[in-house]
N, C-alpha and C. Protein backbone atom coordinates (compact mmCIF):
# COMPACT_ATOMS: atom_id res chain seq x y z
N UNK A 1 47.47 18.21 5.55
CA UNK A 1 46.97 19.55 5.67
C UNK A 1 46.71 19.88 7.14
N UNK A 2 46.06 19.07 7.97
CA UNK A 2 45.80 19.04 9.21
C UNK A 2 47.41 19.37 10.07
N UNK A 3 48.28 18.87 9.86
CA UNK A 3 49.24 18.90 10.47
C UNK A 3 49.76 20.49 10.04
N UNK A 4 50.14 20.80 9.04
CA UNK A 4 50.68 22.06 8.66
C UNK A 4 49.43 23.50 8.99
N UNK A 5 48.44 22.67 9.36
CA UNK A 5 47.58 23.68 9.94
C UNK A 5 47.86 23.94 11.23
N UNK A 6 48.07 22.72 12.25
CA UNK A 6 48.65 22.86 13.55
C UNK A 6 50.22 23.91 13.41
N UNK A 7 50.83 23.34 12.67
CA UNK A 7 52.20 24.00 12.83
C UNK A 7 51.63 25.36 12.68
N UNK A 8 51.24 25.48 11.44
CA UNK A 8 50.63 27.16 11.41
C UNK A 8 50.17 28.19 12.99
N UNK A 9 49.25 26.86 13.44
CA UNK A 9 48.41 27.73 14.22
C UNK A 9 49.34 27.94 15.42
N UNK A 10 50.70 27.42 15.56
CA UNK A 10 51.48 26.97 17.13
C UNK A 10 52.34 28.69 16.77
N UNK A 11 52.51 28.67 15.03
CA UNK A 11 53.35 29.88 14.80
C UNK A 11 53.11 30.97 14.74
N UNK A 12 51.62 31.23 14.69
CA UNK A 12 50.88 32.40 14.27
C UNK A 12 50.83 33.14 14.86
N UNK A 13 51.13 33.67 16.41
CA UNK A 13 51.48 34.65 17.32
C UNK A 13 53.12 35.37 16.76
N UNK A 14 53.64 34.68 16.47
CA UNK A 14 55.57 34.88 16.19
C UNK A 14 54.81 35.39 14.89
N UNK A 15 54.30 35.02 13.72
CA UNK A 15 53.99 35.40 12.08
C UNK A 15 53.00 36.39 12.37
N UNK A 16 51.91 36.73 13.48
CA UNK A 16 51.14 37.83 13.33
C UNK A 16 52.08 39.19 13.47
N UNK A 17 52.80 39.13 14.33
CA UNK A 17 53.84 40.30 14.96
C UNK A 17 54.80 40.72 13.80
N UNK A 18 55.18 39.76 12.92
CA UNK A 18 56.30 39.95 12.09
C UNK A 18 55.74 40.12 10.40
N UNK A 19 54.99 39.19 10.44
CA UNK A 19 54.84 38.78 9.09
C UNK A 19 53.37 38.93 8.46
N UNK A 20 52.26 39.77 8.88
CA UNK A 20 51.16 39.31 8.56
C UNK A 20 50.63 39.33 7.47
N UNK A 21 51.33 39.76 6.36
CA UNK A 21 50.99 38.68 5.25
C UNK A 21 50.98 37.94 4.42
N UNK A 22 52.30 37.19 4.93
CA UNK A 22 52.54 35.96 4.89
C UNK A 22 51.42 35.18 5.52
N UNK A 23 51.16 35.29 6.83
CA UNK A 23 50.31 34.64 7.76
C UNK A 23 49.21 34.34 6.42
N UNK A 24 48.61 35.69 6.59
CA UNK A 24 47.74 35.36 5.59
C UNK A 24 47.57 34.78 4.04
N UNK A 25 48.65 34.80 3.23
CA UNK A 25 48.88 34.38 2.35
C UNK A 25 48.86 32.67 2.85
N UNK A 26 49.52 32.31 3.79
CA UNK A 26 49.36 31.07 4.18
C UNK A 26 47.60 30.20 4.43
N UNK A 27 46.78 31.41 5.53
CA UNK A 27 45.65 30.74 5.59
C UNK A 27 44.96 30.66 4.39
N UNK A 28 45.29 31.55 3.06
CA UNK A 28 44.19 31.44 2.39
C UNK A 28 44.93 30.32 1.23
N UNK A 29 45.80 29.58 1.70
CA UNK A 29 46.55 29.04 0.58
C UNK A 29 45.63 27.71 1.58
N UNK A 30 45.51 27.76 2.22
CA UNK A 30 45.01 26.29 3.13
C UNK A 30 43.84 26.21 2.79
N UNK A 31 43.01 27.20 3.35
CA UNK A 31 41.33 27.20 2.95
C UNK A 31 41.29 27.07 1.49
N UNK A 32 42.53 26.84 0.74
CA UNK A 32 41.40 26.92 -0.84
C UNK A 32 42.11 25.70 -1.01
N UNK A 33 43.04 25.26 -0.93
CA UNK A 33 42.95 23.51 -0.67
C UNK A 33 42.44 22.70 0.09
N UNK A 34 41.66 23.47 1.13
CA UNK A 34 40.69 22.22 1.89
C UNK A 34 39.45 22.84 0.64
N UNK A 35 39.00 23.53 0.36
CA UNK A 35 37.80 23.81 -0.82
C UNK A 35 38.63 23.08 -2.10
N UNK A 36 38.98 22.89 -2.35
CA UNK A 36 39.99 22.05 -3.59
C UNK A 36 39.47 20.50 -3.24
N UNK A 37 40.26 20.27 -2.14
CA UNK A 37 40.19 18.96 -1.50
C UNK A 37 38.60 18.25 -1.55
N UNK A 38 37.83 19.58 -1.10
CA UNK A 38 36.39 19.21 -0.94
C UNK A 38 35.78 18.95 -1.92
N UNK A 39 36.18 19.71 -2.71
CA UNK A 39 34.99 19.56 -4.27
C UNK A 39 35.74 18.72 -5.23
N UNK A 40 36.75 18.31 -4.88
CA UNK A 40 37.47 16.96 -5.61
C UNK A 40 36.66 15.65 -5.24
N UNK A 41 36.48 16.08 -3.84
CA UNK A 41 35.95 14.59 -3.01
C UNK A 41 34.47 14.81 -3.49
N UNK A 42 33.85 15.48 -3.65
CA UNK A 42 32.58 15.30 -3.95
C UNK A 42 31.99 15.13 -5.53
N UNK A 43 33.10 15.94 -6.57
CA UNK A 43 32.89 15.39 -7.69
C UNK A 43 33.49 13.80 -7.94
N UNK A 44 34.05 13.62 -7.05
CA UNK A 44 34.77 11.34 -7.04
C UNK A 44 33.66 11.06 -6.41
N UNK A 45 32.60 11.59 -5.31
CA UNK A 45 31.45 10.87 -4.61
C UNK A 45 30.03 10.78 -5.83
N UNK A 46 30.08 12.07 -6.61
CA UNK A 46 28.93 12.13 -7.65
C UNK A 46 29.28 10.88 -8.96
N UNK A 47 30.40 10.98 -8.92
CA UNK A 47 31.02 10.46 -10.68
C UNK A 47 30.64 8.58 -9.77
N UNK A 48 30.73 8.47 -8.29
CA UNK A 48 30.75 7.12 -7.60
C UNK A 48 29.11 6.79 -8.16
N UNK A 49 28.58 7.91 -7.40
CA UNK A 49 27.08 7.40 -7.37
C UNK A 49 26.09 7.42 -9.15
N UNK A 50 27.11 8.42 -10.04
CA UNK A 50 26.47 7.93 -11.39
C UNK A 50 26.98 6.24 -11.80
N UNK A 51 28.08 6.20 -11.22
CA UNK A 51 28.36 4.55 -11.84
C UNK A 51 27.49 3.49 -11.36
N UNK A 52 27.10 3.81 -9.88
CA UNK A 52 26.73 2.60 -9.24
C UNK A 52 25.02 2.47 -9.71
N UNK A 53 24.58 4.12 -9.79
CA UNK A 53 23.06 4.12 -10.68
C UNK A 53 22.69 3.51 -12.00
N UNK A 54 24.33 3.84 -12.83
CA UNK A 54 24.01 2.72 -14.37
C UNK A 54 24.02 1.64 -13.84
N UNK A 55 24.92 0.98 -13.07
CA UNK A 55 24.93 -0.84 -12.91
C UNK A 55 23.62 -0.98 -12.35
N UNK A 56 22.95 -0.52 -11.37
CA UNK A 56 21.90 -0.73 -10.73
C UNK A 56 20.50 -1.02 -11.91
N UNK A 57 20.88 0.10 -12.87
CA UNK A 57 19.71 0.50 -14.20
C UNK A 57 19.96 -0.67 -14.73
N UNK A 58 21.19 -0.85 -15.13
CA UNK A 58 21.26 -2.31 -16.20
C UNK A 58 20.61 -3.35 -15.25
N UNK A 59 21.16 -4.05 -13.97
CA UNK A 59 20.75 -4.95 -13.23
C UNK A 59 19.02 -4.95 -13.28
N UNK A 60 18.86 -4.07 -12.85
CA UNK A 60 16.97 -3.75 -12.92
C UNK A 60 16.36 -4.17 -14.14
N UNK A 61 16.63 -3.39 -15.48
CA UNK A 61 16.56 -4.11 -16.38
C UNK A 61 16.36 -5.29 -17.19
N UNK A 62 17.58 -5.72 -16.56
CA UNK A 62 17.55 -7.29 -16.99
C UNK A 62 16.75 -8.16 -16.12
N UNK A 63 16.46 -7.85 -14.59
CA UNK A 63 15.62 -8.38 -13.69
C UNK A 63 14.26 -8.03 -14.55
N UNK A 64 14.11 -6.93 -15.10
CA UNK A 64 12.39 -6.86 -15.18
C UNK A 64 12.28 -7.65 -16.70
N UNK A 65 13.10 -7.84 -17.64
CA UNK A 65 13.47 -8.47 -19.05
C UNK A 65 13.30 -10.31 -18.22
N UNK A 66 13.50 -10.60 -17.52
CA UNK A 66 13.72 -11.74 -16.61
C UNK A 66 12.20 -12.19 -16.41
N UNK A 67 12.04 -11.30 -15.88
CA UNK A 67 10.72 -11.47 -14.95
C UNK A 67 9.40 -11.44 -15.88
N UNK A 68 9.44 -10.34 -16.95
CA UNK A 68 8.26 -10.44 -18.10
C UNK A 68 8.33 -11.98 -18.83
N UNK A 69 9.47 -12.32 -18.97
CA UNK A 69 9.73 -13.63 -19.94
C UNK A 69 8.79 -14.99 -19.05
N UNK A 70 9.26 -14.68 -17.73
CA UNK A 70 8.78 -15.65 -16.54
C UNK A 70 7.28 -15.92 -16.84
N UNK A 71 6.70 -14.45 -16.57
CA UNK A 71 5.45 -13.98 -16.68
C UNK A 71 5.11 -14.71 -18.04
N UNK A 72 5.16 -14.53 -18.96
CA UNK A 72 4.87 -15.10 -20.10
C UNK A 72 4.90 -16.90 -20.40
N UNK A 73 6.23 -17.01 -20.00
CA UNK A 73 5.76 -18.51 -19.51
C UNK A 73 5.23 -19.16 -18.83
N UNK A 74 4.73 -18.84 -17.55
CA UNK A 74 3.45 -19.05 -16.81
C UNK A 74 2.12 -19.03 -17.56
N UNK A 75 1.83 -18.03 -18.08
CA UNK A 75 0.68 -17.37 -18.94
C UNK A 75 0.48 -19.02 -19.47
N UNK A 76 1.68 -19.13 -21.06
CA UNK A 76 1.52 -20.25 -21.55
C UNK A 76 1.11 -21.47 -21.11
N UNK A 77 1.90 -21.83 -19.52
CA UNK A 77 1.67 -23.09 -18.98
C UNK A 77 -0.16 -22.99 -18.65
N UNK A 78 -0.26 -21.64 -18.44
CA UNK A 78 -1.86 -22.12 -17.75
C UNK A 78 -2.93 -21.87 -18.87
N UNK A 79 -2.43 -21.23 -20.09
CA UNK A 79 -3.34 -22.09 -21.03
C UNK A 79 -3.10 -23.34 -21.75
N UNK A 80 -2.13 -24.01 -21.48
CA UNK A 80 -1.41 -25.43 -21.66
C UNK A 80 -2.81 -26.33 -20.67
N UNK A 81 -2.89 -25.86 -19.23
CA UNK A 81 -2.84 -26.61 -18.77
C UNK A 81 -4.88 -26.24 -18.88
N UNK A 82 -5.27 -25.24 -19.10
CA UNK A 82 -6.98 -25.37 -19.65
C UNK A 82 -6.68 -25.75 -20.55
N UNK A 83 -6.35 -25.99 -21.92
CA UNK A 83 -6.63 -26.35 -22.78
C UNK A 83 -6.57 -27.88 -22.68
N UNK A 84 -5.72 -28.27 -21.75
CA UNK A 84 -5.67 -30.11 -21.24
C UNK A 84 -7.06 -30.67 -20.58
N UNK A 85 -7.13 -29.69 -19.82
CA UNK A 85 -8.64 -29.82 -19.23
C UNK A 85 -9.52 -30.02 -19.44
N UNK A 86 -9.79 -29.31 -20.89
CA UNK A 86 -10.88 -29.01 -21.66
C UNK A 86 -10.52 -30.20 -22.42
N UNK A 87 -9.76 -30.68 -22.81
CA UNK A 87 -9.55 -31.70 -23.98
C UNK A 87 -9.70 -33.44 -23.05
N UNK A 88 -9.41 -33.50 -22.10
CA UNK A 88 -9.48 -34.75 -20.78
C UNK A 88 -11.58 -34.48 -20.63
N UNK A 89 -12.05 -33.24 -20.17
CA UNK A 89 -13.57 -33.14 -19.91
C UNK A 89 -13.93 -33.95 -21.15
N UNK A 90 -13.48 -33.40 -22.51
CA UNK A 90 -14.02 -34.16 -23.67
C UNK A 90 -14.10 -35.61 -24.04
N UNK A 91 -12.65 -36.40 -23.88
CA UNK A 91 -12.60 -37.56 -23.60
C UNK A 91 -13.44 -37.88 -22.90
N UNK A 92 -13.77 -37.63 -21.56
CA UNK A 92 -14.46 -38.06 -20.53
C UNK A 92 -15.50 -38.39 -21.12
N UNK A 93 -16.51 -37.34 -21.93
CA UNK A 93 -17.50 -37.18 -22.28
C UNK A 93 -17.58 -38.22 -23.69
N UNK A 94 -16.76 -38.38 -24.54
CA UNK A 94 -16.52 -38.94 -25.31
C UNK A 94 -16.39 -41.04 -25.47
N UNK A 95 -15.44 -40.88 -24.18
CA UNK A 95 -15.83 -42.25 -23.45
C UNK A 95 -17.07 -42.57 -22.94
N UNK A 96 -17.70 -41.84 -22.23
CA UNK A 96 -19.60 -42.01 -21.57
C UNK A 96 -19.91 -42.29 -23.00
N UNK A 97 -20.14 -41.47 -23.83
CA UNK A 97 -21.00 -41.89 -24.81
C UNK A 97 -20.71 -42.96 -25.34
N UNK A 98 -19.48 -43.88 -25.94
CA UNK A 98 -19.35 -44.84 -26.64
C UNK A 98 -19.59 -45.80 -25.71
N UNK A 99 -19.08 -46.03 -24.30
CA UNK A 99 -19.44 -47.00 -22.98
C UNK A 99 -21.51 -46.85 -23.34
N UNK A 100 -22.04 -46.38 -23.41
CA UNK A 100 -23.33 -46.00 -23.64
C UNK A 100 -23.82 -46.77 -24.97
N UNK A 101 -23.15 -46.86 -25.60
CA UNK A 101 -23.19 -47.37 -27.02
C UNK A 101 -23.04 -48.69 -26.91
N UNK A 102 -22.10 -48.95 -26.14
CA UNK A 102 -21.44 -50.43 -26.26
C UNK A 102 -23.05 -51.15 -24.99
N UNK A 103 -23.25 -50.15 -24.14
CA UNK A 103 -24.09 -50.81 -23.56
C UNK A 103 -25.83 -51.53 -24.02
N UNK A 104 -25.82 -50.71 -24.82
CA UNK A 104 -27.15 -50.84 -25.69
C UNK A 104 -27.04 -51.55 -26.84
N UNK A 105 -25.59 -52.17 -27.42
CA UNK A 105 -25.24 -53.09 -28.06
C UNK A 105 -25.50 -54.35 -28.12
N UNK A 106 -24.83 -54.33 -26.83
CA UNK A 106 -24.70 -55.66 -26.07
C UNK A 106 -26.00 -55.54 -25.26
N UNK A 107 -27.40 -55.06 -25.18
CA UNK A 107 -28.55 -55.06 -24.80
C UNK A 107 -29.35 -55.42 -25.96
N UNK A 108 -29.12 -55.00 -27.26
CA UNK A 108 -29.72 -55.46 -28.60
C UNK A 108 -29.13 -56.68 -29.11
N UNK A 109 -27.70 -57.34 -28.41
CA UNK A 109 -27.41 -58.38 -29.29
C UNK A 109 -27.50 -59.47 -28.39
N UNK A 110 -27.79 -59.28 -27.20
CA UNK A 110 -28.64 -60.57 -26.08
C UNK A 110 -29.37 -61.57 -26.49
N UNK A 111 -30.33 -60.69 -27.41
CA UNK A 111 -31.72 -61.77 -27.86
C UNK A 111 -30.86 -62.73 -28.83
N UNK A 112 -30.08 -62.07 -30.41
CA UNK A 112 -29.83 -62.76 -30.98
C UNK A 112 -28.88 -64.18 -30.61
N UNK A 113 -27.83 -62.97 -29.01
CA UNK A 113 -26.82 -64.19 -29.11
C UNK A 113 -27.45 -65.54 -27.98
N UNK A 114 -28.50 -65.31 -27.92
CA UNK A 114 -29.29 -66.61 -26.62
C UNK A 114 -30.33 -66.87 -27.92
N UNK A 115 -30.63 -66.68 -29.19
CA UNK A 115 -31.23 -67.60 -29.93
C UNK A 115 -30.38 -68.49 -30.86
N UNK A 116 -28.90 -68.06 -31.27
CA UNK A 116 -27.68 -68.74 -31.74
C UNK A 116 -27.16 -69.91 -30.51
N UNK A 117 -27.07 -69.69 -29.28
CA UNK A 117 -26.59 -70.19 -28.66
C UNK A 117 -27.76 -71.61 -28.68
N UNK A 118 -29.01 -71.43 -28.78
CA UNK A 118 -29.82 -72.50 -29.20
C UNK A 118 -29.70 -73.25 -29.78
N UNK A 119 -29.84 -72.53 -31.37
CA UNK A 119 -29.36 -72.69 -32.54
C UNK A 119 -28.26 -73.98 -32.60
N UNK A 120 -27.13 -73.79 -31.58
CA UNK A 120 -25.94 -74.28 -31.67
C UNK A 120 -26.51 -75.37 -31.18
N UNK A 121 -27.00 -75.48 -29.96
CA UNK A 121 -27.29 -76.64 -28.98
C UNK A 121 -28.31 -77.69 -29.95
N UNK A 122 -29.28 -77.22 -30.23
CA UNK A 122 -30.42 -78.16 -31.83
C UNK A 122 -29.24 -78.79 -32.58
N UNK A 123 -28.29 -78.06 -33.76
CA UNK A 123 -28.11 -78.76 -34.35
C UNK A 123 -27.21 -79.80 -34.06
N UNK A 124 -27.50 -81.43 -34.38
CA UNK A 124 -26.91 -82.41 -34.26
C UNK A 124 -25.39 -82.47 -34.50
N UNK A 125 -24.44 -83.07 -34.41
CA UNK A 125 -22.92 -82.99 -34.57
C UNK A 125 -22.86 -83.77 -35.42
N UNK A 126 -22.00 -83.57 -36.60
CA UNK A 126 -21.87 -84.52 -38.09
C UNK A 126 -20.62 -85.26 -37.42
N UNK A 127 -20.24 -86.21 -37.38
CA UNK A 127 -19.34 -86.88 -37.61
C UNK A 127 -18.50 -87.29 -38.50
């Protein structure tokens, strides 16, 4: 178009004198194919930017479908990991007390086992 616009414009002194409207039939045959040209290119630039907005929507999507799931499994791990806590504090507590038990056991069974151990030593050996 550019080129046949030059030719136009080199001829248009010789086509104003002789022909003018042709001339004109010519410019307006140009200007409505560069407006042709234009709004072709801009409905291919709109129809570009609705495609690249769905892929973008889906991509987003699935990133935020991604990311809630993430979220959720974290969640789980960290009541995984209080509820371990809480269940290890208990043991803890659970061990003290029986260690506690065993200690006062073996504090009540002292006397008996140092009057057996007597016991043992008195009686004579049968042969």
């Amino acid at each position: 178009m550019a080129e046949t616009y030059e030719r136009f414009g080199k001829t248009m002194e010789i086509a104003v004198n002789t022909q003018g409207a042709v001339v004109r039939k010519m410019f307006l045959t140009v200007a409505m194919r560069t407006r042709d040209f234009v709004m072709e290119t801009r409905r291919d630039a709109e129809n570009w930017v609705d495609r690249i907005m769905t892929v973008m929507d889906q991509q987003l999507q699935r990133f935020e479908a991604q990311t809630e799931e993430e979220l959720q499994a974290l969640q789980q791990i960290a009541k995984a990991v209080e509820f371990v806590e809480t269940r290890v504090q208990q043991l803890e507590q659970a061990l003290m007390e029986v260690q506690s038990k065993e200690e006062r056991l073996n504090q009540a069974a002292f006397p008996f086992m140092k009057l057996m151990a007597a016991d043992i030593l008195a009686t004579p050996a049968s042969t």
